[in-house]
N, C-alpha and C. Protein backbone atom coordinates (compact mmCIF):
# COMPACT_ATOMS: atom_id res chain seq x y z
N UNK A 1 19.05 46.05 102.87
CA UNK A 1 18.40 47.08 102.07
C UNK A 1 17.81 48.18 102.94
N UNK A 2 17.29 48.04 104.43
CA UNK A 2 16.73 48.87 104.93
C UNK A 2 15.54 49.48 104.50
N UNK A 3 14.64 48.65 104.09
CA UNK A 3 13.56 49.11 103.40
C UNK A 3 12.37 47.61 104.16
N UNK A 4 11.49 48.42 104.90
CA UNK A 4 10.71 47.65 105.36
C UNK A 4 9.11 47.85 105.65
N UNK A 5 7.93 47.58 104.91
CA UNK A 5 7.28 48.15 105.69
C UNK A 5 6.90 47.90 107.26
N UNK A 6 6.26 49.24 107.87
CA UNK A 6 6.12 48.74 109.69
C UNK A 6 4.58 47.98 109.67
N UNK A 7 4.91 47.24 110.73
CA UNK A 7 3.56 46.57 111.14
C UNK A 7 3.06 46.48 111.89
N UNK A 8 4.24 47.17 112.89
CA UNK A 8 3.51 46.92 114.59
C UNK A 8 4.46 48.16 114.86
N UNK A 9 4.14 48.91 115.56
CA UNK A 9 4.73 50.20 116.22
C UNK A 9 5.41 49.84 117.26
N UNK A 10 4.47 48.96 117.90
CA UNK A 10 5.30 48.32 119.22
C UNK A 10 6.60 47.85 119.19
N UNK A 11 6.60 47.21 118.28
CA UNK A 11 7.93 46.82 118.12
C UNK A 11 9.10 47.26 117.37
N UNK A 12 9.33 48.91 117.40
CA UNK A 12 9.77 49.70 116.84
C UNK A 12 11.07 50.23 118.12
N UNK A 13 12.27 49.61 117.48
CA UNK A 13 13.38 50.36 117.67
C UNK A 13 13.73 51.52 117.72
N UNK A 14 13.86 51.98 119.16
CA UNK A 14 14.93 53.54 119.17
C UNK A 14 15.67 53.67 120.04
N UNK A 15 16.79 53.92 119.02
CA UNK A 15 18.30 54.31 120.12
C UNK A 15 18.33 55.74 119.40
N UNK A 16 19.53 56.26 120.12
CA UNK A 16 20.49 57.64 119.15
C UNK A 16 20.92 57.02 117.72
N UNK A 17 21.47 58.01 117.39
CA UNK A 17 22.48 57.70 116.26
C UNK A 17 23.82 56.97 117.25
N UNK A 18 24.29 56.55 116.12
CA UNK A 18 25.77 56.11 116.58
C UNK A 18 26.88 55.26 115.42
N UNK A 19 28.13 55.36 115.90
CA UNK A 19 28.84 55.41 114.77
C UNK A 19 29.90 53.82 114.61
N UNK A 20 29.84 53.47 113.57
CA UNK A 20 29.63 51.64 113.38
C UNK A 20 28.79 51.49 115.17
N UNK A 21 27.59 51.61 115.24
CA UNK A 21 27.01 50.88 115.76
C UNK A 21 27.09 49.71 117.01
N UNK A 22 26.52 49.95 117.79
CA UNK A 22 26.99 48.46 118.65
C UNK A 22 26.14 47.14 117.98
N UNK A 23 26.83 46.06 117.68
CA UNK A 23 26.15 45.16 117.69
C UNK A 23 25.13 44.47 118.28
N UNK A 24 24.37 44.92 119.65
CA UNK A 24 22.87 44.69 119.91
C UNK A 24 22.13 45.52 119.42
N UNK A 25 22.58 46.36 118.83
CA UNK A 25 21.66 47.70 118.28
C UNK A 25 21.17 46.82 116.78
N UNK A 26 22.12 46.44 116.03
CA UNK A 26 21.56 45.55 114.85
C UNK A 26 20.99 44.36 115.13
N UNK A 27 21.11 43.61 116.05
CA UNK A 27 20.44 42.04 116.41
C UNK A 27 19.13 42.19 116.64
N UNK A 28 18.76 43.81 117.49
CA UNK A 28 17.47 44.12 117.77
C UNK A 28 17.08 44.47 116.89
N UNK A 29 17.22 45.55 115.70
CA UNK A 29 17.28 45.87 115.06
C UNK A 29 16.13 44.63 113.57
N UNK A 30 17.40 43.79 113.77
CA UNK A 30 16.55 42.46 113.12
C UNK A 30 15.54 42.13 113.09
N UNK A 31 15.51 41.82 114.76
CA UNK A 31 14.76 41.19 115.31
C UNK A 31 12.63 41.44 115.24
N UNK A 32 13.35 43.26 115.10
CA UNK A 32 12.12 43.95 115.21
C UNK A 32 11.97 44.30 113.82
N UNK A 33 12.79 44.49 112.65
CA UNK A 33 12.50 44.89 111.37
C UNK A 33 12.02 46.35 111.11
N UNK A 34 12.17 47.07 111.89
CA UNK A 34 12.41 48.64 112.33
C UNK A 34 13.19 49.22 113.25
N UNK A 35 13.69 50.10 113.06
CA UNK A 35 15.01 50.82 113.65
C UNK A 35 14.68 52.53 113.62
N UNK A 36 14.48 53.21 114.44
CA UNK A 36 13.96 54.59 114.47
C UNK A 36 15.16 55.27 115.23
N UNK A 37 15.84 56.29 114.54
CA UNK A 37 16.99 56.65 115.55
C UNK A 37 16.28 58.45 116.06
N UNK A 38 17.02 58.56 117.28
CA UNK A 38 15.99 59.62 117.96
C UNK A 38 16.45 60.64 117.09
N UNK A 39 16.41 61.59 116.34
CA UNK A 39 16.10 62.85 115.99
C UNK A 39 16.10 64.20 116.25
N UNK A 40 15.62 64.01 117.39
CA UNK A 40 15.22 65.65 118.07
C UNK A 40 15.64 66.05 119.54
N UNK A 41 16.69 64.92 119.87
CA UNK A 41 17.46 65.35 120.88
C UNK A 41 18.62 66.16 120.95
N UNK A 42 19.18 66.56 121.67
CA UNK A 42 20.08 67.21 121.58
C UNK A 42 21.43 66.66 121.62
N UNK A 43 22.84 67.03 121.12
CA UNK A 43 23.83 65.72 121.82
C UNK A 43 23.93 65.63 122.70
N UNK A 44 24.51 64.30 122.95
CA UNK A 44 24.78 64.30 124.77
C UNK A 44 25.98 63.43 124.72
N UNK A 45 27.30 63.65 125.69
CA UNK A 45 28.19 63.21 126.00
C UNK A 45 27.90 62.01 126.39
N UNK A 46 29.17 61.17 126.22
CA UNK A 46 29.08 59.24 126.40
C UNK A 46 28.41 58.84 125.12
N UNK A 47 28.40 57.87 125.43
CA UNK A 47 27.21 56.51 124.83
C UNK A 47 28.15 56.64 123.37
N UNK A 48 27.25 56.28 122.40
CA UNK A 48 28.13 56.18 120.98
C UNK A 48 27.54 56.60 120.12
N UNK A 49 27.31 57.47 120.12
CA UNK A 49 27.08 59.14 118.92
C UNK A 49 28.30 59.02 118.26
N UNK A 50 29.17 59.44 118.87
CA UNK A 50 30.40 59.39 118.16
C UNK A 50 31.59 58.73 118.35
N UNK A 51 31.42 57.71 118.66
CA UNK A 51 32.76 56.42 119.16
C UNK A 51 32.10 55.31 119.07
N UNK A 52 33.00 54.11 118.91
CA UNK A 52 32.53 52.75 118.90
C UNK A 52 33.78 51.86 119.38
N UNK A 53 33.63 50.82 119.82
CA UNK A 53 34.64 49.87 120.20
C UNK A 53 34.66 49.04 119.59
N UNK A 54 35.88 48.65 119.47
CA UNK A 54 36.09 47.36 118.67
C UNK A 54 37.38 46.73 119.69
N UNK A 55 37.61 45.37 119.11
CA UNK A 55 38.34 44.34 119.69
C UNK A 55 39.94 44.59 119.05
N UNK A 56 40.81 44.93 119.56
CA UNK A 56 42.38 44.90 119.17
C UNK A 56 42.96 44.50 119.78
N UNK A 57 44.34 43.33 119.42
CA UNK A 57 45.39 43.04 119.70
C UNK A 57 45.34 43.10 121.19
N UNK A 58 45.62 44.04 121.72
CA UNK A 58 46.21 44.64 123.34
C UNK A 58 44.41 44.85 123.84
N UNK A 59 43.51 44.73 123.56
CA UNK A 59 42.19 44.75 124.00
C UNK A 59 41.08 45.62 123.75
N UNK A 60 40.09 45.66 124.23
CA UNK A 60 38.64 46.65 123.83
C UNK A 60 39.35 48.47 123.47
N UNK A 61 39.07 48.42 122.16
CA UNK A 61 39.72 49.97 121.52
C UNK A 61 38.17 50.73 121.28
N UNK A 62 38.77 52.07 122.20
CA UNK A 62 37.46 53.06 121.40
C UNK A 62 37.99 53.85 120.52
N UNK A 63 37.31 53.97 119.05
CA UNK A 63 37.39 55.13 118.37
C UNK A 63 36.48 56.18 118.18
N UNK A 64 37.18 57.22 118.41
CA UNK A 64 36.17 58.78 118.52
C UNK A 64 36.22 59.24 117.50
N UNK A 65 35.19 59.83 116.65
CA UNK A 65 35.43 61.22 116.22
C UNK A 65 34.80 62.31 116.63
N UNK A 66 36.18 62.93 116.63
CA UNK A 66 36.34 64.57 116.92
C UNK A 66 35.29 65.04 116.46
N UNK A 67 34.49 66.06 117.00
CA UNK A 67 33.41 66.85 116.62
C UNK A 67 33.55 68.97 116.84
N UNK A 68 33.02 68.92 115.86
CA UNK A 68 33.34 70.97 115.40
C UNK A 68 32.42 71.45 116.00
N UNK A 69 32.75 72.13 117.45
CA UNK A 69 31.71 73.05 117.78
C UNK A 69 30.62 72.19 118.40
N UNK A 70 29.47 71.78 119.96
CA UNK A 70 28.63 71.31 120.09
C UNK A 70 29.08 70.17 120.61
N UNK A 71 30.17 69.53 121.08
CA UNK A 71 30.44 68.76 121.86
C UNK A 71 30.24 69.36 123.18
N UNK A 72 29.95 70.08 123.25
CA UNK A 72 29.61 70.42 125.00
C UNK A 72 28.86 71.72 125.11
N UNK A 73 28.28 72.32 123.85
CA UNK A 73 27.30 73.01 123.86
C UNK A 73 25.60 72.61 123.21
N UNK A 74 25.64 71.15 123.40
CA UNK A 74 23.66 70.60 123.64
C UNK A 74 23.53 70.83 121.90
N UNK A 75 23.90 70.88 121.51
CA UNK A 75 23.43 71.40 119.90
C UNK A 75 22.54 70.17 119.47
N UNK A 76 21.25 70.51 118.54
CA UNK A 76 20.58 69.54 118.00
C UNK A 76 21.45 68.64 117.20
N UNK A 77 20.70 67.31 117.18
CA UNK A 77 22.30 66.11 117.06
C UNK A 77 22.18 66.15 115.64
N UNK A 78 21.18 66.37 114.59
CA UNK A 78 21.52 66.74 113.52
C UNK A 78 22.53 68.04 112.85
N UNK A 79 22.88 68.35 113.73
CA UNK A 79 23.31 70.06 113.20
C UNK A 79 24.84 70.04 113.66
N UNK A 80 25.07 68.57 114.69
CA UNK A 80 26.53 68.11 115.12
C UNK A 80 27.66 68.69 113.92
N UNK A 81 28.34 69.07 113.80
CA UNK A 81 29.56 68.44 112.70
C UNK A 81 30.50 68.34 113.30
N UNK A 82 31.65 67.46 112.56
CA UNK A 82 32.97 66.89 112.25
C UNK A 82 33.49 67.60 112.19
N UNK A 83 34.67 67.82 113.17
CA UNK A 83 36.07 68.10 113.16
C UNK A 83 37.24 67.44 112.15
N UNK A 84 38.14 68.32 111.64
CA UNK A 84 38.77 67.18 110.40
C UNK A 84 40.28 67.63 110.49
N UNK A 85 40.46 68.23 111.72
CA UNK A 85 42.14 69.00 112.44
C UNK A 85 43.11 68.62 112.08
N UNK A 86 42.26 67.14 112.73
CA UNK A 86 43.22 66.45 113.04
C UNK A 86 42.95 64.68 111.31
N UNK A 87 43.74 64.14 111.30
CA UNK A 87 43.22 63.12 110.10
C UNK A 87 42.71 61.58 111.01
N UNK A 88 41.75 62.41 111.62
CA UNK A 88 41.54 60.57 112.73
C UNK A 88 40.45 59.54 111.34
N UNK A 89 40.63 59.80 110.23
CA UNK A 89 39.77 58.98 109.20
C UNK A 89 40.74 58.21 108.93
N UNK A 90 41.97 58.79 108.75
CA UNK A 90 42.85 57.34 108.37
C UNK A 90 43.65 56.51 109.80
N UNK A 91 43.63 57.53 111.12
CA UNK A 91 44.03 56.60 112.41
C UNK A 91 42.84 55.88 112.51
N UNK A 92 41.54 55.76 112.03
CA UNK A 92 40.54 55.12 112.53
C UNK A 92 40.51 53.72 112.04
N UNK A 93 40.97 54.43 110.63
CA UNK A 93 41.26 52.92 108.96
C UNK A 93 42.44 52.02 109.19
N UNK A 94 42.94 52.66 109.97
CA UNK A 94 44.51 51.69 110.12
C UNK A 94 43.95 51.14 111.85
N UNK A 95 44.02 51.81 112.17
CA UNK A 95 43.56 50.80 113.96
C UNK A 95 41.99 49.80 113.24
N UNK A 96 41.26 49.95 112.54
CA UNK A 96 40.54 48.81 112.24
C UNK A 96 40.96 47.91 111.47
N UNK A 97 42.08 48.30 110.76
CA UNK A 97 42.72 47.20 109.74
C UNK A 97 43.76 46.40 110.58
N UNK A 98 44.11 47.00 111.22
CA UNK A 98 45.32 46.18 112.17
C UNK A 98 44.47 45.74 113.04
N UNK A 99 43.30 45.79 113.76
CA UNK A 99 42.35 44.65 114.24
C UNK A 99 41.81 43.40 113.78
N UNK A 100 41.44 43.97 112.53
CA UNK A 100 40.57 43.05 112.11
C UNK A 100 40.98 42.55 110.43
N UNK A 101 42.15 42.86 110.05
CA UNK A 101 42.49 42.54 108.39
C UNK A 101 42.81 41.07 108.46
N UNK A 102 42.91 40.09 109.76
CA UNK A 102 42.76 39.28 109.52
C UNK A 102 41.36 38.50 109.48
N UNK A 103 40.58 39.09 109.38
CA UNK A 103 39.00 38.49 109.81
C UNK A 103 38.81 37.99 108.19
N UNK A 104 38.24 36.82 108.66
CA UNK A 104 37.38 36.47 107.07
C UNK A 104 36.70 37.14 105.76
N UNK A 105 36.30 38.17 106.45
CA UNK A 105 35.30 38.78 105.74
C UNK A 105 35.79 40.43 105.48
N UNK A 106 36.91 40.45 106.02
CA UNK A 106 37.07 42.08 106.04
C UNK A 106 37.38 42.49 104.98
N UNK A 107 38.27 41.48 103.97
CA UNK A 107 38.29 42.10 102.35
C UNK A 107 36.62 42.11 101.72
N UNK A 108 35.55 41.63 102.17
CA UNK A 108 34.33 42.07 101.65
C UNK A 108 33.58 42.98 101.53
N UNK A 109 33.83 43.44 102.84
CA UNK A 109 32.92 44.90 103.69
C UNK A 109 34.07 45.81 103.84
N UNK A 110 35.46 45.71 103.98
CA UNK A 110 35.83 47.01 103.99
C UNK A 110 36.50 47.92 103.47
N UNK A 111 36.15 48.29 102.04
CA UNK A 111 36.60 49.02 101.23
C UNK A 111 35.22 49.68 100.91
N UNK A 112 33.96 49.48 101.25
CA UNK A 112 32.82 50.37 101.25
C UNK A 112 33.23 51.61 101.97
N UNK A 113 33.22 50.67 103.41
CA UNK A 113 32.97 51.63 104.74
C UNK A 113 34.29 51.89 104.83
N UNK A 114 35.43 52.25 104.98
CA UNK A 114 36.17 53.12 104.67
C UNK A 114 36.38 54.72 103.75
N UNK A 115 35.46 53.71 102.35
CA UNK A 115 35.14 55.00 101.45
C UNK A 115 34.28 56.26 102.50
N UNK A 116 33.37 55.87 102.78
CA UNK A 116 32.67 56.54 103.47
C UNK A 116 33.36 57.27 104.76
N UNK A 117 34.10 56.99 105.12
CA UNK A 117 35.01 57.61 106.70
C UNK A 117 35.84 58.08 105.85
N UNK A 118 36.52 58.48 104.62
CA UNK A 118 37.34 58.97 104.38
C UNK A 118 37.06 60.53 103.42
N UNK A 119 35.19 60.51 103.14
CA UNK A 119 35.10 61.13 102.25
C UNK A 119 34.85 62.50 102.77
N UNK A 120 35.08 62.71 103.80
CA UNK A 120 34.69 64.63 104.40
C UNK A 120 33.64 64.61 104.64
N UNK A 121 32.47 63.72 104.70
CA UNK A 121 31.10 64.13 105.48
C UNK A 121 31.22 65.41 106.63
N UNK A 122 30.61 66.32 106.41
CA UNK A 122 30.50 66.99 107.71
C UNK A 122 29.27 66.74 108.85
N UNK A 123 28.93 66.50 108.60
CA UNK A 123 27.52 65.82 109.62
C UNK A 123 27.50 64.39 110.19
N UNK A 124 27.80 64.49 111.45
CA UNK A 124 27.78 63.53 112.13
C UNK A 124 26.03 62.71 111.82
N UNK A 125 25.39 63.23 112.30
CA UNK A 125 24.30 62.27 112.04
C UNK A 125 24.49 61.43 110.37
N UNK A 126 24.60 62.04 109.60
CA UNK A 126 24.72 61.59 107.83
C UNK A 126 25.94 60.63 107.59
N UNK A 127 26.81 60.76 108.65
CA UNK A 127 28.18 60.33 108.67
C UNK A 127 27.73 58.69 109.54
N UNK A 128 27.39 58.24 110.72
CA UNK A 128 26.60 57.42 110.94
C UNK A 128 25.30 56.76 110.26
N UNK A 129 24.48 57.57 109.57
CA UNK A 129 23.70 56.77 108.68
C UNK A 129 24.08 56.47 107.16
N UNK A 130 25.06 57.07 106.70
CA UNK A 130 25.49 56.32 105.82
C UNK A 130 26.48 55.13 105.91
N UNK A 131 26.89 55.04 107.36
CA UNK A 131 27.24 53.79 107.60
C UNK A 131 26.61 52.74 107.64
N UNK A 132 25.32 52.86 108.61
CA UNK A 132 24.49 51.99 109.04
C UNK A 132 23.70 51.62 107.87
N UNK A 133 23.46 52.80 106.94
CA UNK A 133 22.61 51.76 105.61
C UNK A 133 23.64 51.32 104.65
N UNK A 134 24.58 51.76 104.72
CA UNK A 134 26.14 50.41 103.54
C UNK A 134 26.22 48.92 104.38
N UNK A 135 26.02 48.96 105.59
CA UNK A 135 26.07 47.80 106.16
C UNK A 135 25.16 46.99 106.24
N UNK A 136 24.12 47.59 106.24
CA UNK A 136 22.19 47.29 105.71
C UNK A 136 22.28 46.64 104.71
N UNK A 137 22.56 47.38 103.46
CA UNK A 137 22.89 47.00 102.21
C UNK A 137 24.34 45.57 102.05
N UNK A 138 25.12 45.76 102.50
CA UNK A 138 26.18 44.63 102.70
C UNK A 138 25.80 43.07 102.73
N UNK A 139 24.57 43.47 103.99
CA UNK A 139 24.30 42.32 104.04
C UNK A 139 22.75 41.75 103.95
N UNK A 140 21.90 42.89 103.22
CA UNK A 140 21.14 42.70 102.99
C UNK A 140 19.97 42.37 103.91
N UNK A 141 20.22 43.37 104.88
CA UNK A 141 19.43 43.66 105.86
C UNK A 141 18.06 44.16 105.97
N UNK A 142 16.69 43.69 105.72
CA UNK A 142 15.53 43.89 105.53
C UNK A 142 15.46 45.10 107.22
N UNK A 143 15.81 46.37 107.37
CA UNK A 143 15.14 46.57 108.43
C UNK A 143 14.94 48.32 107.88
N UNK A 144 13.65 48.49 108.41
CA UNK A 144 13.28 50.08 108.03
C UNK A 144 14.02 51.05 109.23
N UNK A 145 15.00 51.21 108.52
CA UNK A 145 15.75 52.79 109.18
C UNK A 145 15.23 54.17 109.05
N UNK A 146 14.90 54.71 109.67
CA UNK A 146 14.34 56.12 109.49
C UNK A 146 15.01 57.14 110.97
N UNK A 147 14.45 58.43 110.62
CA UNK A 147 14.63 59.52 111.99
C UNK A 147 13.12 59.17 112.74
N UNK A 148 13.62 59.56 113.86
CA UNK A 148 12.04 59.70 114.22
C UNK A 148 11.25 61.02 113.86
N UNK A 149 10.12 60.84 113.88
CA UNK A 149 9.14 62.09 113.78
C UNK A 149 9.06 63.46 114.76
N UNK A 150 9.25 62.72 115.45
CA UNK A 150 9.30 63.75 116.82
C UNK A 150 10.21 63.12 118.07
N UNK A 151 10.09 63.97 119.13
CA UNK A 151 10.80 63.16 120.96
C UNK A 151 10.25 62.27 120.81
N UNK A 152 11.23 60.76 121.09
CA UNK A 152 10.24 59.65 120.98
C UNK A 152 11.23 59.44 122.50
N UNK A 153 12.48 60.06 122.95
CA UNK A 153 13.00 59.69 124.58
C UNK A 153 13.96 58.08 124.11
N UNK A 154 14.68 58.47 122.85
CA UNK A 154 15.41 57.31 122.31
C UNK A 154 16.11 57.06 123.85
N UNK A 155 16.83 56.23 124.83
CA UNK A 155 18.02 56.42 125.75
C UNK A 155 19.11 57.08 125.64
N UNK A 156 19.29 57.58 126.76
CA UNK A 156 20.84 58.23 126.23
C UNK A 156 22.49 57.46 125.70
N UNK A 157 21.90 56.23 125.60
CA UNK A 157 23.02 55.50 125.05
C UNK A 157 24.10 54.98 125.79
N UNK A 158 24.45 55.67 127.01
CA UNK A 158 25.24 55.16 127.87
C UNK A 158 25.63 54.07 128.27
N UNK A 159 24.35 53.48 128.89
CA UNK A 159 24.65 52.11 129.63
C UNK A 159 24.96 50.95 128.92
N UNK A 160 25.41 49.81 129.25
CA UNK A 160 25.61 48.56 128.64
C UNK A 160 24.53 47.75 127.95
N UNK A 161 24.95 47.87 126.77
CA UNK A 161 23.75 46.90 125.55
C UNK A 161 24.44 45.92 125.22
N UNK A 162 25.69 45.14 125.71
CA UNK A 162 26.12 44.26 125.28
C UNK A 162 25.38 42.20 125.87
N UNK A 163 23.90 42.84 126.43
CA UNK A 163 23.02 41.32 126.74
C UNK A 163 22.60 40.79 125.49
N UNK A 164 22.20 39.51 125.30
CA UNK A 164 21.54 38.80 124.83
C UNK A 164 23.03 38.80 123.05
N UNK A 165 23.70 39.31 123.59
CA UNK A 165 24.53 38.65 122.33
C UNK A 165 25.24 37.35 122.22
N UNK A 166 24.80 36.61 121.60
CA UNK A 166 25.04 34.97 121.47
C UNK A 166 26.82 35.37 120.89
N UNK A 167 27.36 33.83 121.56
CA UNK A 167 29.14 33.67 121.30
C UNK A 167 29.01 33.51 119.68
N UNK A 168 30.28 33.51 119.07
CA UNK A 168 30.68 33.59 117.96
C UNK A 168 32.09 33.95 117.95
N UNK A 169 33.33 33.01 116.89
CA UNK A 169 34.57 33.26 117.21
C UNK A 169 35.27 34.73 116.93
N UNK A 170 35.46 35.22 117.59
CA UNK A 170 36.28 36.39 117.68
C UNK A 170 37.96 36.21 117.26
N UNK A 171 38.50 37.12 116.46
CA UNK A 171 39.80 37.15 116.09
C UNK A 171 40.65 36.90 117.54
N UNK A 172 40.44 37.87 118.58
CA UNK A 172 41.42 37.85 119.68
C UNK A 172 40.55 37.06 120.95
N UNK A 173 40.08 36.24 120.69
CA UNK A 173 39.24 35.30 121.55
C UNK A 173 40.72 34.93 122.89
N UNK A 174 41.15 34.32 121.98
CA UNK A 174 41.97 33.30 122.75
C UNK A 174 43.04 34.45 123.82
N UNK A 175 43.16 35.81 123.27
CA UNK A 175 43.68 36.47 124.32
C UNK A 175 43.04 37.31 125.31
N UNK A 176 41.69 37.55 124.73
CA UNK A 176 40.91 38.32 125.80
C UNK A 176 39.57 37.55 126.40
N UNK A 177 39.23 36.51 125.56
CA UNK A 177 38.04 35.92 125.95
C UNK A 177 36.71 36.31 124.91
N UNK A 178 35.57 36.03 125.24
CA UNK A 178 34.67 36.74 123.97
C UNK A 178 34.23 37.93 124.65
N UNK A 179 34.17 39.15 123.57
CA UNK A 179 33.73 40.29 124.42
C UNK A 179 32.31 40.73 123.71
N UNK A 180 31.43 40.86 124.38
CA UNK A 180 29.50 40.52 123.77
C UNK A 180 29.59 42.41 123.23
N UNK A 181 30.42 43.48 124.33
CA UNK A 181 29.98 44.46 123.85
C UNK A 181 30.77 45.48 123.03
N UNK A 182 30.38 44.74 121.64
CA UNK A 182 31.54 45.48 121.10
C UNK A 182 30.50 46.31 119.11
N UNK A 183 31.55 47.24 118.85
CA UNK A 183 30.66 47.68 117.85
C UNK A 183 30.52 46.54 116.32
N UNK A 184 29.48 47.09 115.91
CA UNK A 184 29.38 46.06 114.57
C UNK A 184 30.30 45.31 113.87
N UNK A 185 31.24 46.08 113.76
CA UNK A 185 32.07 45.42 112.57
C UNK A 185 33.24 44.30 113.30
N UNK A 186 32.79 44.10 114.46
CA UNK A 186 33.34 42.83 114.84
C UNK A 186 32.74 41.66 114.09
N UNK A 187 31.26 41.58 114.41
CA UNK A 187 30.58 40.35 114.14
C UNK A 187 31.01 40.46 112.46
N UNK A 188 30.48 41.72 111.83
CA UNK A 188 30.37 41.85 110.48
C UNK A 188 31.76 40.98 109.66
N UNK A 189 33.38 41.39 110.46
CA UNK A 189 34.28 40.89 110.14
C UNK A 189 34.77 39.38 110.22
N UNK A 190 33.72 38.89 111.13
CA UNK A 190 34.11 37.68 111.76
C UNK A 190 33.40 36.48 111.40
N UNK A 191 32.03 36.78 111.12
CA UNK A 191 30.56 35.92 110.34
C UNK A 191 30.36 36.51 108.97
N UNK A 192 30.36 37.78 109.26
CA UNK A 192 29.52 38.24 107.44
C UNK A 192 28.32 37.70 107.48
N UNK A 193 27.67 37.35 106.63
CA UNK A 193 26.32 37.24 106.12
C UNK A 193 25.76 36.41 107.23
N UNK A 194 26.43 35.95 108.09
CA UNK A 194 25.84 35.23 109.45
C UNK A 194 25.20 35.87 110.33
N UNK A 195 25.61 37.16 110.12
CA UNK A 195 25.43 38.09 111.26
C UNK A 195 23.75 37.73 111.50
N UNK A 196 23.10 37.96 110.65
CA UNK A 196 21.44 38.24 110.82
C UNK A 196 21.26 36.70 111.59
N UNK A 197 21.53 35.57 111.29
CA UNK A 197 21.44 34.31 112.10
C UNK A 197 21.73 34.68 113.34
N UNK A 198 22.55 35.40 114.23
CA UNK A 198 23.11 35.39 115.59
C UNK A 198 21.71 36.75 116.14
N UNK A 199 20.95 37.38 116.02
CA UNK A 199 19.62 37.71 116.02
C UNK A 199 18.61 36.58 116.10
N UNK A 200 18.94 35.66 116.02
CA UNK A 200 17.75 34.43 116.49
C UNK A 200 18.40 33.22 117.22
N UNK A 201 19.63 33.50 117.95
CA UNK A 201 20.26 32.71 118.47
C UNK A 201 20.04 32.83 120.22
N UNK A 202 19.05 33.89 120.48
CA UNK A 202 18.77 33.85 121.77
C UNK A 202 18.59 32.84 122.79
């Protein structure tokens, strides 16, 4: 649901935006029952604003989306938009379906989040949070999502967040091994409603 009240500031989550999410971003997320995404930065190249990885066949796949204008001119990350040139909404829908259409759970969750990648959002930030709260909602995720108020110095997203993610079977386990850093809709496809359990599996 994403609806929480806060109780402790301290323990208040902030990353960037980012798009399906990495899966430590939601475990923490849980963990802390607030989620504050930074706001008032500017974009910044790398990290996952606008790409996410997932697990395929032949190994760790990133998907991008293309962005209009402000990929390399600093633009406030709300004011980002989507490029639509090219149709990477349906290369994005078919490279996740040919990953993961065998996963347990993927006829559950993915005919939401597809709707949503297919519908012309132009705003990257709106385009990521209406992901992150359908998946909130999916699974009934108690955590308060909001922007922040002001510079709160979210990270720039770059570096590796794939610690403290507990094993769980992966579709392509047996050919690549388990891979901890990968975006949401691995776990989402693979556990479903488990997901929030692997947040206390530390």
């Amino acid at each position: 649901m994403c609806s929480r009240t806060i109780t402790n500031v301290s323990t208040l989550l902030i990353t960037p935006t980012a798009y399906f999410p990495p899966l430590p971003h939601f475990l923490q997320a849980i963990r802390s029952g607030s989620w504050r995404w930074e706001a008032h930065e500017n974009y910044q190249k790398g990290g996952w604003r606008s790409r996410c990885r997932i697990a395929a066949a032949n190994g760790p796949l990133l998907l991008t989306v293309p962005l209009e204008k402000g990929k390399h001119q600093q633009l406030p990350i709300r004011e980002v938009r989507i490029s639509y040139h090219d149709d990477w909404p349906r290369q994005h829908a078919q490279a996740i379906r040919s990953a993961y259409g065998r996963g347990p759970y993927f006829e559950h969750y993915w005919e939401e989040l597809e709707a949503i990648i297919t519908r012309g959002e132009e705003s990257l930030w709106e385009l990521n949070r209406s992901i992150t709260r359908c998946i909130c909602t999916q699974l009934d995720l108690s955590i308060d999502l909001q922007p922040t108020a002001e510079f709160m110095g979210g990270y720039a997203g770059a570096e590796d967040v794939a610690e403290d993610v507990p094993t769980y079977r992966q579709i392509f386990e047996e050919r690549h091994g388990f891979l901890a850093d990968l975006s949401v809709l691995d776990a989402l496809f693979c556990v479903g409603p488990e997901l929030s359990l692997l947040a206390h599996q530390r």
